[in-house]
N, C-alpha and C. Protein backbone atom coordinates (compact mmCIF):
# COMPACT_ATOMS: atom_id res chain seq x y z
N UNK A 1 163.86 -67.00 -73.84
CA UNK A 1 163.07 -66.31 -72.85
C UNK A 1 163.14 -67.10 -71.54
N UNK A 2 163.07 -66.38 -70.69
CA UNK A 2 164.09 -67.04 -69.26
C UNK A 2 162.32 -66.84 -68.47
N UNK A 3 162.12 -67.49 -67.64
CA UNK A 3 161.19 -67.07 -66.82
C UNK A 3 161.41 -67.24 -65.10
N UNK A 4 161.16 -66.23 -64.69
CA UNK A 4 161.87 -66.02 -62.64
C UNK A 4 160.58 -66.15 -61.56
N UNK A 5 160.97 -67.49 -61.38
CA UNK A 5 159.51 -68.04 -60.19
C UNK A 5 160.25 -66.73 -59.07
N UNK A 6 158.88 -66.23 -59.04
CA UNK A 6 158.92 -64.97 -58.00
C UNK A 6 158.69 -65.75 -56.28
N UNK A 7 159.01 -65.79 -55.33
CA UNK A 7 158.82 -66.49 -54.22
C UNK A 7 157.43 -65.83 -53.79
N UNK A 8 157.09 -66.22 -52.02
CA UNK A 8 156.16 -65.44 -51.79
C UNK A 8 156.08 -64.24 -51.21
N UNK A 9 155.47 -63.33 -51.00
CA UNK A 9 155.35 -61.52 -51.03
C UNK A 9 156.04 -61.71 -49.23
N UNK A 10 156.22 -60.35 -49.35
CA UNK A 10 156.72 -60.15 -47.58
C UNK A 10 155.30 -60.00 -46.63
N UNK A 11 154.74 -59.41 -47.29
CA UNK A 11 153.12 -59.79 -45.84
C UNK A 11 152.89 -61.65 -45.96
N UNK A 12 152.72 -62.62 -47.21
CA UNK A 12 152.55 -63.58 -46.81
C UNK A 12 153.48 -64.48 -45.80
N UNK A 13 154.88 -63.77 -46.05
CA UNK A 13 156.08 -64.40 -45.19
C UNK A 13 155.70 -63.89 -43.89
N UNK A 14 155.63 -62.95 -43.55
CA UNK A 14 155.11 -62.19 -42.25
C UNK A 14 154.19 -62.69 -41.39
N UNK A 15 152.88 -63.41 -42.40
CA UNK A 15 151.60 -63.85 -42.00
C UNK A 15 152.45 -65.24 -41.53
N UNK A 16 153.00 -66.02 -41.84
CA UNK A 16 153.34 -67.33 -42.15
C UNK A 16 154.40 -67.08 -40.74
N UNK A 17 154.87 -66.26 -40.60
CA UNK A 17 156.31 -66.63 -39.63
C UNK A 17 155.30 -65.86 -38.22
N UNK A 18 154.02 -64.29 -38.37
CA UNK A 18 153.66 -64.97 -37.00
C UNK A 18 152.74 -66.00 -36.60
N UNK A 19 151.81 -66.80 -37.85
CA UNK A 19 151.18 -68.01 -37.72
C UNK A 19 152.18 -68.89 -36.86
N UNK A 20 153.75 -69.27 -37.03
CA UNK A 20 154.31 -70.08 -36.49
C UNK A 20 154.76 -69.71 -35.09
N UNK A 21 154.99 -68.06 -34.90
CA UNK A 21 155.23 -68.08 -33.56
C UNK A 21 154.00 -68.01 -32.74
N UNK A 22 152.89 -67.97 -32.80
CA UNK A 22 151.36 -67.89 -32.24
C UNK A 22 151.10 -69.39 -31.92
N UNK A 23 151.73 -69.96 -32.91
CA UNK A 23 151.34 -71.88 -32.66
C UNK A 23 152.21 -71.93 -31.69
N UNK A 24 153.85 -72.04 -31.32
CA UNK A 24 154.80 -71.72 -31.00
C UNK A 24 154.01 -71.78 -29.24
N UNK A 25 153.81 -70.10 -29.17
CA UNK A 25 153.45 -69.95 -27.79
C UNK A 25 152.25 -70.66 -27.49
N UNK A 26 151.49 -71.07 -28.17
CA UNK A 26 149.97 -71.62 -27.58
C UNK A 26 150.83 -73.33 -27.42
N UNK A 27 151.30 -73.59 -27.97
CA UNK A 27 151.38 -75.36 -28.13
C UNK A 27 152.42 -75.57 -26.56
N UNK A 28 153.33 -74.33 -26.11
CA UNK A 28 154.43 -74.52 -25.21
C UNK A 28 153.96 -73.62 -23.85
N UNK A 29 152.59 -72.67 -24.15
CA UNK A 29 152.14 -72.29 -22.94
C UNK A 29 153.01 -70.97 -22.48
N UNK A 30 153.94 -70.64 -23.42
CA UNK A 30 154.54 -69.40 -22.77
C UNK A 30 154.37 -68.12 -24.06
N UNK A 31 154.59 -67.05 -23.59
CA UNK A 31 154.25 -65.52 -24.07
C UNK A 31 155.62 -65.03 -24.04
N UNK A 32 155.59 -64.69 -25.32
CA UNK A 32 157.02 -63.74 -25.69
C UNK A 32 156.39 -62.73 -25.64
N UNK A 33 156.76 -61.79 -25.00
CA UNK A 33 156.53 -60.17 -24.29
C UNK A 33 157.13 -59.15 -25.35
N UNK A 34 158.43 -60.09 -25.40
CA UNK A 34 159.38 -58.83 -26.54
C UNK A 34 158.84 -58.33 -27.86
N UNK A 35 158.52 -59.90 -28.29
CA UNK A 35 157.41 -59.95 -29.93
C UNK A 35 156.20 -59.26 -30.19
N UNK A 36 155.45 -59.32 -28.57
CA UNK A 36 154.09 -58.57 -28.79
C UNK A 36 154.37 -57.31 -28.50
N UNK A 37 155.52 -56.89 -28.04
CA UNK A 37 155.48 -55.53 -27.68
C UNK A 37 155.97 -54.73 -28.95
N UNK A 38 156.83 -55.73 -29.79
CA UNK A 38 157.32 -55.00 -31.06
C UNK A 38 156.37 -54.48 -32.05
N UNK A 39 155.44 -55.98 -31.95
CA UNK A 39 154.57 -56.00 -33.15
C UNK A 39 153.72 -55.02 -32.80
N UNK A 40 153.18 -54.95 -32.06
CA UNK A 40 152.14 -53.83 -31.36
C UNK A 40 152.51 -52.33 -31.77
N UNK A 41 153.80 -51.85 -31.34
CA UNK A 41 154.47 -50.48 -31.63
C UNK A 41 154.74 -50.30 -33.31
N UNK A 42 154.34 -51.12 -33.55
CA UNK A 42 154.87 -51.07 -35.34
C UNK A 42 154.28 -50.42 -36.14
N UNK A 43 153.89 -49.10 -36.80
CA UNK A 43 153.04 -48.54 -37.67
C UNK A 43 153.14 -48.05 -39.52
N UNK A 44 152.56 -48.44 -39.98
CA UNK A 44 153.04 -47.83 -41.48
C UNK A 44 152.13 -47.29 -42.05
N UNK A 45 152.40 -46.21 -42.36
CA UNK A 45 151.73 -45.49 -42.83
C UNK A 45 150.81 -44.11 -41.81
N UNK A 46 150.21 -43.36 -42.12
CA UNK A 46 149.28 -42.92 -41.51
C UNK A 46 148.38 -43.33 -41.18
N UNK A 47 147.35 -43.28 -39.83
CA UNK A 47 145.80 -43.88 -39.38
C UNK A 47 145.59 -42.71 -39.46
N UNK A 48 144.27 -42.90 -40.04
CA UNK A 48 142.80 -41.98 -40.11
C UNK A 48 142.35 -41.59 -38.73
N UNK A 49 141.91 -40.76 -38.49
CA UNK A 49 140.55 -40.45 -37.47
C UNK A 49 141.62 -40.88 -35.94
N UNK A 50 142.74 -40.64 -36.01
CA UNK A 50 143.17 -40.98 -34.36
C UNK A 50 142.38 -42.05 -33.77
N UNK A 51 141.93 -43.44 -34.65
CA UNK A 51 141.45 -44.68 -34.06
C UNK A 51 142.62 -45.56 -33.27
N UNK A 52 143.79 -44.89 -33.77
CA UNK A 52 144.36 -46.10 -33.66
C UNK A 52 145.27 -45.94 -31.89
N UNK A 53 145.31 -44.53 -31.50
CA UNK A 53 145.45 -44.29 -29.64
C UNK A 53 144.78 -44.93 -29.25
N UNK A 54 143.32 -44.84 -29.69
CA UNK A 54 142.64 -45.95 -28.94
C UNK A 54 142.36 -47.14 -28.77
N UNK A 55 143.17 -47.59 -29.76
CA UNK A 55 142.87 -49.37 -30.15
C UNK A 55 144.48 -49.38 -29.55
N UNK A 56 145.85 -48.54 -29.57
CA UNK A 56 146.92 -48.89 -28.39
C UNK A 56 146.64 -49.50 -26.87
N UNK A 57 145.86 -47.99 -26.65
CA UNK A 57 145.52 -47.96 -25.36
C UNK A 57 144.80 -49.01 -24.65
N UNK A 58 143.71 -49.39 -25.51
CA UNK A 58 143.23 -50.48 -25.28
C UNK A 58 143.92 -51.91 -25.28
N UNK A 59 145.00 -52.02 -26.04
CA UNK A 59 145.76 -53.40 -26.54
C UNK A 59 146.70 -53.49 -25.11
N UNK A 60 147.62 -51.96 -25.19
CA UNK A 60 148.28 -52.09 -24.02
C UNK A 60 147.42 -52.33 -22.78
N UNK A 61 146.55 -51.97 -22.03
CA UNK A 61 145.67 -52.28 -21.33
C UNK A 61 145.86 -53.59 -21.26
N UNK A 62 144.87 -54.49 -21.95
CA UNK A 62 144.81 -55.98 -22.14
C UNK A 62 145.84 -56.70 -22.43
N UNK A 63 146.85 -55.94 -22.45
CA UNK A 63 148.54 -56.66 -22.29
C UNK A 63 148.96 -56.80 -21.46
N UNK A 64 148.81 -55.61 -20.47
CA UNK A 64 149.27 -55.48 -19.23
C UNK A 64 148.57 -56.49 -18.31
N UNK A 65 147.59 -56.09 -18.70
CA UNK A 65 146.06 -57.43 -17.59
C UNK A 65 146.56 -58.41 -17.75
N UNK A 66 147.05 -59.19 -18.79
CA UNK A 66 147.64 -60.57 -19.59
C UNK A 66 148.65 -61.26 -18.82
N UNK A 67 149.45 -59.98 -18.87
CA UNK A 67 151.24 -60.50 -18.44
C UNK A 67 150.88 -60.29 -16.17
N UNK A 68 150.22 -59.60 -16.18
CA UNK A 68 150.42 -59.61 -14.73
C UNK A 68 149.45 -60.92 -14.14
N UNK A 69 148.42 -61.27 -15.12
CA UNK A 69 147.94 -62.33 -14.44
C UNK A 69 148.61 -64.03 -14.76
N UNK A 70 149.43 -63.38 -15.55
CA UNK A 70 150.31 -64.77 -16.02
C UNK A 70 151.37 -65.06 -15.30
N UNK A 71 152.27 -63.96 -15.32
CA UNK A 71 153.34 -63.74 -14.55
C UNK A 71 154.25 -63.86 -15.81
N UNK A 72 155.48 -64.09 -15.56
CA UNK A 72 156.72 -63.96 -16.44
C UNK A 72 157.15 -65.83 -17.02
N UNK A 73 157.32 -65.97 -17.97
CA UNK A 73 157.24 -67.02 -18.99
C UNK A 73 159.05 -67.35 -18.29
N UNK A 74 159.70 -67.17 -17.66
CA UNK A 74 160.61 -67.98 -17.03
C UNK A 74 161.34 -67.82 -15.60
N UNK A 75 161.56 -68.71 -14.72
CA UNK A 75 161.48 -69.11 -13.60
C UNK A 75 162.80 -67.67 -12.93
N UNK A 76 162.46 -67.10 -12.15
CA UNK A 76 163.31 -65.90 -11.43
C UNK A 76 164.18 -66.99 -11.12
N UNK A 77 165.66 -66.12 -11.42
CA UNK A 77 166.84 -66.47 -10.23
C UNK A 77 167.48 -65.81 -10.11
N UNK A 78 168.47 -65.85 -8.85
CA UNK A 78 169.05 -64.78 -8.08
C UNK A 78 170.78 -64.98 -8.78
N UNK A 79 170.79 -63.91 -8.82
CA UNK A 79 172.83 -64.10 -9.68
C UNK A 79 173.28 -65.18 -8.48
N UNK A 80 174.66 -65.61 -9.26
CA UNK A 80 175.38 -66.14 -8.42
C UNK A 80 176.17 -65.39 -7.00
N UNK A 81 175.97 -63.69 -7.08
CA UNK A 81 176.42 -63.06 -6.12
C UNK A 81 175.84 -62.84 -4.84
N UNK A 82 174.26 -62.71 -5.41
CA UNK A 82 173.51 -63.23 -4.56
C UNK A 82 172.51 -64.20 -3.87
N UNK A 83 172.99 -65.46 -3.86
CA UNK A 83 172.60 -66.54 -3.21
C UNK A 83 172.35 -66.20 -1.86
N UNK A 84 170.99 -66.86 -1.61
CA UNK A 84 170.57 -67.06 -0.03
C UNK A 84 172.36 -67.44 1.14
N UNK A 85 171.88 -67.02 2.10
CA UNK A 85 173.14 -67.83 3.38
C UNK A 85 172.22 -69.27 3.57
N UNK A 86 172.98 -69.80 3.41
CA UNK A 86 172.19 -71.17 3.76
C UNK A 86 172.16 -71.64 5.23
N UNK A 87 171.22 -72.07 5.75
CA UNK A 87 170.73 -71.82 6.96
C UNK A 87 171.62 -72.87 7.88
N UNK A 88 171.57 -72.64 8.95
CA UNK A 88 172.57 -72.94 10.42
C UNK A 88 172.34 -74.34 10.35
N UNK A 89 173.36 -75.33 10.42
CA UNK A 89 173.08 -76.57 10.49
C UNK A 89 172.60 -77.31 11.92
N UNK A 90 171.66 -78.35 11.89
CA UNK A 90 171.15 -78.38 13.07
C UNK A 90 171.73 -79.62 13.80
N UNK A 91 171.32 -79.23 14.94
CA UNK A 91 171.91 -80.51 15.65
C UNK A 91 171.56 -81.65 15.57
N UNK A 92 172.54 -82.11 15.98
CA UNK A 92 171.74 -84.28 15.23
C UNK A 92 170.87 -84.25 16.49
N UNK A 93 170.16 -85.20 16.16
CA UNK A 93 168.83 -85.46 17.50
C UNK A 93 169.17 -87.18 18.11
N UNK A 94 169.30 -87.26 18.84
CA UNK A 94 169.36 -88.63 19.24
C UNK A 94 168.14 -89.54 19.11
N UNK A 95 168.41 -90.57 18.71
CA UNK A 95 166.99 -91.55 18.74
C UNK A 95 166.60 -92.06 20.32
N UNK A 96 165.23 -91.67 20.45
CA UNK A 96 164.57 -92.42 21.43
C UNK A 96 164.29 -93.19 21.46
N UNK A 97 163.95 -94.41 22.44
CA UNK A 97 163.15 -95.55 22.30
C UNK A 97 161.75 -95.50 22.32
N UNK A 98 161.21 -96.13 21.57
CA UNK A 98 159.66 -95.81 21.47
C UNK A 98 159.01 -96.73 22.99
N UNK A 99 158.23 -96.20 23.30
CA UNK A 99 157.52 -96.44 24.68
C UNK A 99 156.76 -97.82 24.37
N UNK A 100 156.78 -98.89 25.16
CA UNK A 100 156.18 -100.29 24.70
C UNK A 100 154.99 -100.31 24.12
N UNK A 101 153.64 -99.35 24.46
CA UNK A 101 152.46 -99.23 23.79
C UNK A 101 152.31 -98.98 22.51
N UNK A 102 153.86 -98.22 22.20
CA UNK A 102 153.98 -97.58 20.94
C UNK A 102 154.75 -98.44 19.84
N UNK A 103 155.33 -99.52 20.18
CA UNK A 103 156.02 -100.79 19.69
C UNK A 103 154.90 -101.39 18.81
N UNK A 104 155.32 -101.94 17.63
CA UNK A 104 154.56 -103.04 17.24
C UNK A 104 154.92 -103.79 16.43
């Protein structure tokens, strides 16, 4: 008689892998947008009583509030096609002599 260690269930793996990405963003200060937007849209099964438009509506709401007062979790840059003109080089300035009062 053989016996088969069963691993752990797919909701505890689930629970366990977004426990690590939740530590993840809190410990490094940044928001994956893509993850919450997946997890959010995700449904199984049927909801009762049309609670659950309103618990969207509401989530998206407080997502949106989230990400616009945060801003975007990495630094904008412009392609390489479009780089600034880099500005007119200036003329050298000659050194003055400082005025004797101003000597010290």
């Amino acid at each position: 008689m053989t016996t088969i260690e069963e691993g752990p269930s797919r909701e505890e793996v689930r629970r366990r892998v977004n426990t690590l990405y939740d530590r993840a963003e809190s410990d490094s200060g940044t928001f994956n947008a893509t993850r919450a937007m997946s997890t959010g849209s995700r449904r199984r099964g049927a909801q009762g009583g049309g609670r659950g438009d309103d618990l969207e509506t509401v989530t998206r709401r407080l997502f949106d509030a989230a990400r616009s007062s945060v801003g975007p979790t990495l630094p904008a840059v412009l392609p390489a096609d479009r780089m600034p003109a880099r500005p007119a080089p200036r003329p050298a300035r000659t050194a003055e002599p400082l005025a004797p009062e101003q000597q010290r």
